[in-house]
Protein backbone atom coordinates (compact mmCIF):
# COMPACT_ATOMS: atom_id res chain seq x y z
CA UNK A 1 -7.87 13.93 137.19
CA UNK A 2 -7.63 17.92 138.29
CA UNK A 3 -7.91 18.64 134.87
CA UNK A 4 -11.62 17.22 134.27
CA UNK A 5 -13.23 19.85 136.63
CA UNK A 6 -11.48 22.96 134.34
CA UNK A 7 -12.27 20.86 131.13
CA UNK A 8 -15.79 20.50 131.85
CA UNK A 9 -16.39 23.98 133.42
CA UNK A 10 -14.88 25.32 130.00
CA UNK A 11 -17.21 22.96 128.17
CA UNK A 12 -20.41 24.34 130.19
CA UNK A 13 -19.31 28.20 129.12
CA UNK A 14 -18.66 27.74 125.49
CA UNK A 15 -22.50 25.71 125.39
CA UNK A 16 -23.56 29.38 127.59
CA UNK A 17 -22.46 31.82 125.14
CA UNK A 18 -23.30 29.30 122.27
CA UNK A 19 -27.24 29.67 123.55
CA UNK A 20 -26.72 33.39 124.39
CA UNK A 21 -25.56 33.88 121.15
CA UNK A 22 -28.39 32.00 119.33
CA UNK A 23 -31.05 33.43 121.51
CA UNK A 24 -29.89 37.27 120.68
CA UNK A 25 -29.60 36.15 117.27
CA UNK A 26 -33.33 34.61 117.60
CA UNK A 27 -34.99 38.29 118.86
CA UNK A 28 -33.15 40.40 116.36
CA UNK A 29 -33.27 40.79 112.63
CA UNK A 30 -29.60 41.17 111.48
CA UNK A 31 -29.62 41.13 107.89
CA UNK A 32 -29.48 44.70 107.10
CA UNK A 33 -27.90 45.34 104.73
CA UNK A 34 -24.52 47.53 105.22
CA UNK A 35 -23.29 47.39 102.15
CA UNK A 36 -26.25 47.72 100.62
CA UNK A 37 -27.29 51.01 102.34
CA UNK A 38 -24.30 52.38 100.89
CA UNK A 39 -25.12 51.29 97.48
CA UNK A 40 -28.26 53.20 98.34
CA UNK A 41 -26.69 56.15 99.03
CA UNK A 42 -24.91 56.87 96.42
CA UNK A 43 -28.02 56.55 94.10
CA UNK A 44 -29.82 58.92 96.85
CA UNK A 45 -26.82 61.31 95.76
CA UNK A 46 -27.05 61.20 92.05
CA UNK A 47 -31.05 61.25 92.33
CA UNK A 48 -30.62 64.37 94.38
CA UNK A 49 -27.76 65.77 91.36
CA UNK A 50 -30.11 65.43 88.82
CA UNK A 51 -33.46 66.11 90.64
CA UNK A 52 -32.42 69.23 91.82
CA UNK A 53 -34.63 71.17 94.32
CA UNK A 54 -37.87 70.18 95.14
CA UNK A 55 -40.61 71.80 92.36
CA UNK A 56 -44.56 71.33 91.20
CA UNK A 57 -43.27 69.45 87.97
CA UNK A 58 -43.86 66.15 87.34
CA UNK A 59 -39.51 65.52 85.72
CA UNK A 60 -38.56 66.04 90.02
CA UNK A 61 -41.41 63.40 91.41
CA UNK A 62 -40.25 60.94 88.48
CA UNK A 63 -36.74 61.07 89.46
CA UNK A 64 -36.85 60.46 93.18
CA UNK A 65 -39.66 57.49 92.56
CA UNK A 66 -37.43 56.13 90.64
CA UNK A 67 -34.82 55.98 92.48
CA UNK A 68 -37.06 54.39 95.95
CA UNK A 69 -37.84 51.90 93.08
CA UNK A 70 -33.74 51.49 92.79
CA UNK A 71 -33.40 51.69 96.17
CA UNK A 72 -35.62 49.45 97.54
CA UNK A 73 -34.31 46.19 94.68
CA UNK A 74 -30.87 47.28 96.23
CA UNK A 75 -32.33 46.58 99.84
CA UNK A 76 -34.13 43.34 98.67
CA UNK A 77 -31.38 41.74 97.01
CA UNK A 78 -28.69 42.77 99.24
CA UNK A 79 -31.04 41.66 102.39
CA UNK A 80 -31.71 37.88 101.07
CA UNK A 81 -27.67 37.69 100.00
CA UNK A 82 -26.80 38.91 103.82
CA UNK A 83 -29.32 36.36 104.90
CA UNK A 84 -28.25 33.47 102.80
CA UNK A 85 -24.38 34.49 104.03
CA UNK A 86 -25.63 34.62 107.45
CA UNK A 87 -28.23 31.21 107.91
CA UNK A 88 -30.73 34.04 109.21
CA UNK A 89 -33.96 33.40 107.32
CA UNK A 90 -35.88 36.06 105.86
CA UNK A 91 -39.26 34.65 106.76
CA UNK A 92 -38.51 33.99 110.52
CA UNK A 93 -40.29 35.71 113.26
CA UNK A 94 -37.57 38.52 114.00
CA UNK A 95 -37.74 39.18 110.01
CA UNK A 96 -41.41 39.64 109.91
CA UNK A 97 -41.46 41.98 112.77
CA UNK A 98 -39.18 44.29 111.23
CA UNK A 99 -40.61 44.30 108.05
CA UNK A 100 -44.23 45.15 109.66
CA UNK A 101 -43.31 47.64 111.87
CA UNK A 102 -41.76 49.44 108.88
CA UNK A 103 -44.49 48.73 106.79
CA UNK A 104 -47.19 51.30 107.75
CA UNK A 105 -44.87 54.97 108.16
CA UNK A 106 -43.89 53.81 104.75
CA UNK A 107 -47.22 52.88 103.58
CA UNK A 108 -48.18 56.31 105.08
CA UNK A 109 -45.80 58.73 103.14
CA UNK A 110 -46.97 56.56 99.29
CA UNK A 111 -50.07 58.02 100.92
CA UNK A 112 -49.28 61.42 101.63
CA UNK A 113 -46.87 61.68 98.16
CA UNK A 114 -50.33 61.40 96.48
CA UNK A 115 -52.11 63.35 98.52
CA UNK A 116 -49.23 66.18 98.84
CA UNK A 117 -48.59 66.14 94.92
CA UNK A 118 -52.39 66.65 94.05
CA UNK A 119 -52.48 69.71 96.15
CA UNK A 120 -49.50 71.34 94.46
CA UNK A 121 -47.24 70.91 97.62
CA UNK A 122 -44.42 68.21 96.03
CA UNK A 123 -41.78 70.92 97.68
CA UNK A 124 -42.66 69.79 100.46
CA UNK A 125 -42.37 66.05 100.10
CA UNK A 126 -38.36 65.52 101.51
CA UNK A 127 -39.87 66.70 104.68
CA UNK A 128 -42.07 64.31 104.96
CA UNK A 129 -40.19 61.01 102.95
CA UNK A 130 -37.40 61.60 105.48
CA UNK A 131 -39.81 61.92 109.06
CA UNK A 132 -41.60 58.29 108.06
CA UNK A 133 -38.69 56.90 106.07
CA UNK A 134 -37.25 57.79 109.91
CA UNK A 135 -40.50 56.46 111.68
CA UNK A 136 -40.45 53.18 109.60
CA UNK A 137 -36.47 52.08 110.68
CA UNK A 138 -36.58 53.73 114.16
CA UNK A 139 -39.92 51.34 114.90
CA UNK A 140 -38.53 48.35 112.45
CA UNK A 141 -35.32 48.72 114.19
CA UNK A 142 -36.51 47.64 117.71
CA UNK A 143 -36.09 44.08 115.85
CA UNK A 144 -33.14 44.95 114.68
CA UNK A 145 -29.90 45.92 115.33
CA UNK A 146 -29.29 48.75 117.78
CA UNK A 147 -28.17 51.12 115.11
CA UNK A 148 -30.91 51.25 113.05
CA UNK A 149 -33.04 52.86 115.59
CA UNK A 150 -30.63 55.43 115.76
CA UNK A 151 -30.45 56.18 112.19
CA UNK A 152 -34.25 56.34 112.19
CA UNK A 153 -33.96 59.13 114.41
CA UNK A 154 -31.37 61.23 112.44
CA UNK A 155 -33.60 60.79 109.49
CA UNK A 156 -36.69 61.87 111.47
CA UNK A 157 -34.50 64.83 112.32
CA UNK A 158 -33.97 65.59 109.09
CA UNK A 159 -37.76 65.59 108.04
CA UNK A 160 -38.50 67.58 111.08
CA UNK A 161 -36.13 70.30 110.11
CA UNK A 162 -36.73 70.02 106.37
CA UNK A 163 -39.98 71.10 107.40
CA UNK A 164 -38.80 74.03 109.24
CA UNK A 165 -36.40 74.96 106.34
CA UNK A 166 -37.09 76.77 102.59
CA UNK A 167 -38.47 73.94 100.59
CA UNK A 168 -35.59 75.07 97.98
CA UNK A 169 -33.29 73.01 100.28
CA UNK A 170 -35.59 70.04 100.08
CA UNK A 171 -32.53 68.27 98.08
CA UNK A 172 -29.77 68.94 100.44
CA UNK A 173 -31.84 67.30 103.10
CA UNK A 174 -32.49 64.67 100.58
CA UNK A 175 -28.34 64.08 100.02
CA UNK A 176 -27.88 64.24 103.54
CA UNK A 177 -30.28 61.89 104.84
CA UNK A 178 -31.04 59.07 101.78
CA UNK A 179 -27.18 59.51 100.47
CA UNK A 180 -24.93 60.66 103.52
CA UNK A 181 -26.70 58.94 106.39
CA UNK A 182 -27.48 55.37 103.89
CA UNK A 183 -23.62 55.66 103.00
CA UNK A 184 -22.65 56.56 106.69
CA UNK A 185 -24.76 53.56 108.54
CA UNK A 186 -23.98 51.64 106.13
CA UNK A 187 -20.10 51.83 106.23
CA UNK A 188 -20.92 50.80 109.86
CA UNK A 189 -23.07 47.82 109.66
CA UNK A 190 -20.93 46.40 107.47
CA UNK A 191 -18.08 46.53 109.42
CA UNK A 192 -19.97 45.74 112.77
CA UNK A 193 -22.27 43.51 111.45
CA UNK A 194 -21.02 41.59 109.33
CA UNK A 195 -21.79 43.31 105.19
């Protein structure tokens, strides 16, 4: 009989971190997608080859929008596969919050492309993709796992100092914060969390 006391006090702290671990896994959306933001990356990279730096015509715009377009079928897809893989539903409440708190800085800068490109200022646009692309997973990422706050606020960095810098280097920033930091992050989530 000394046994039973260990074997049920075991018991009791397996069904603890069981409910821990459900309950963390209730407030937080963890199907970003690691490998997918790497996948992203490297299309940020060849966009950012072939666009070149940042100019008026319309060949530079076309490029980049097609790659978000790229970019974001890469997030969707690889988002609902790390879902599926993980039993974490895409329309639960931890889900929804990220994807509205992203929603408006990204609904902002469709906005201000618009706006920016009808006033002849397109140079100008990897300053500001890269602040609300920044705002959009630093505010989605509060439902999310810690380290996609924190790349939010390397690519708010970026847009902050892509402002501050020539808009020739508009493209560097570009590489460095859609291909380096996607690739980067990604690399990481993947291994920490799980693809």
């Amino acid at each position: 009989m000394p046994d039973l006391p260990e074997a049920l006090h075991a018991r009791a702290m397996d069904e603890l971190r069981f409910i821990r671990s459900t309950m963390e896994r209730a407030g937080q959306f963890t199907a970003v997608p690691g490998w997918g933001g790497v996948c992203m990356g490297v299309t940020a990279l060849a966009a950012s080859a072939i666009a070149g730096p940042p100019q008026a015509d319309s060949r530079w715009l076309i490029v980049w929008l097609a790659d978000a377009l790229i970019a974001s079928a890469i997030g969707v897809i690889t988002v609902v596969r790390k879902a599926q893989r993980s039993g974490t539903s895409i329309v639960a409440r931890p889900a929804r919050q990220f994807a509205l708190a992203c929603l408006p800085p990204l609904a902002s800068g469709a906005i201000l492309t618009i706006f920016l490109t009808r006033s002849g200022l397109a140079e100008r646009l990897p300053g500001c993709w890269l602040l609300l692309y920044g705002a959009g997973l630093t505010t989605g990422g509060a439902f999310s796992v810690r380290v996609v706050p924190m790349m939010g606020v390397l690519f708010m960095a970026l847009g902050a100092a892509a402002f501050l810098a020539p808009s020739a280097w508009g493209h560097y920033f570009m590489a460095v914060g859609f291909g380096g930091l996607h690739i980067g992050f990604g690399l990481l989530i993947a291994r920490k969390y799980g693809g």
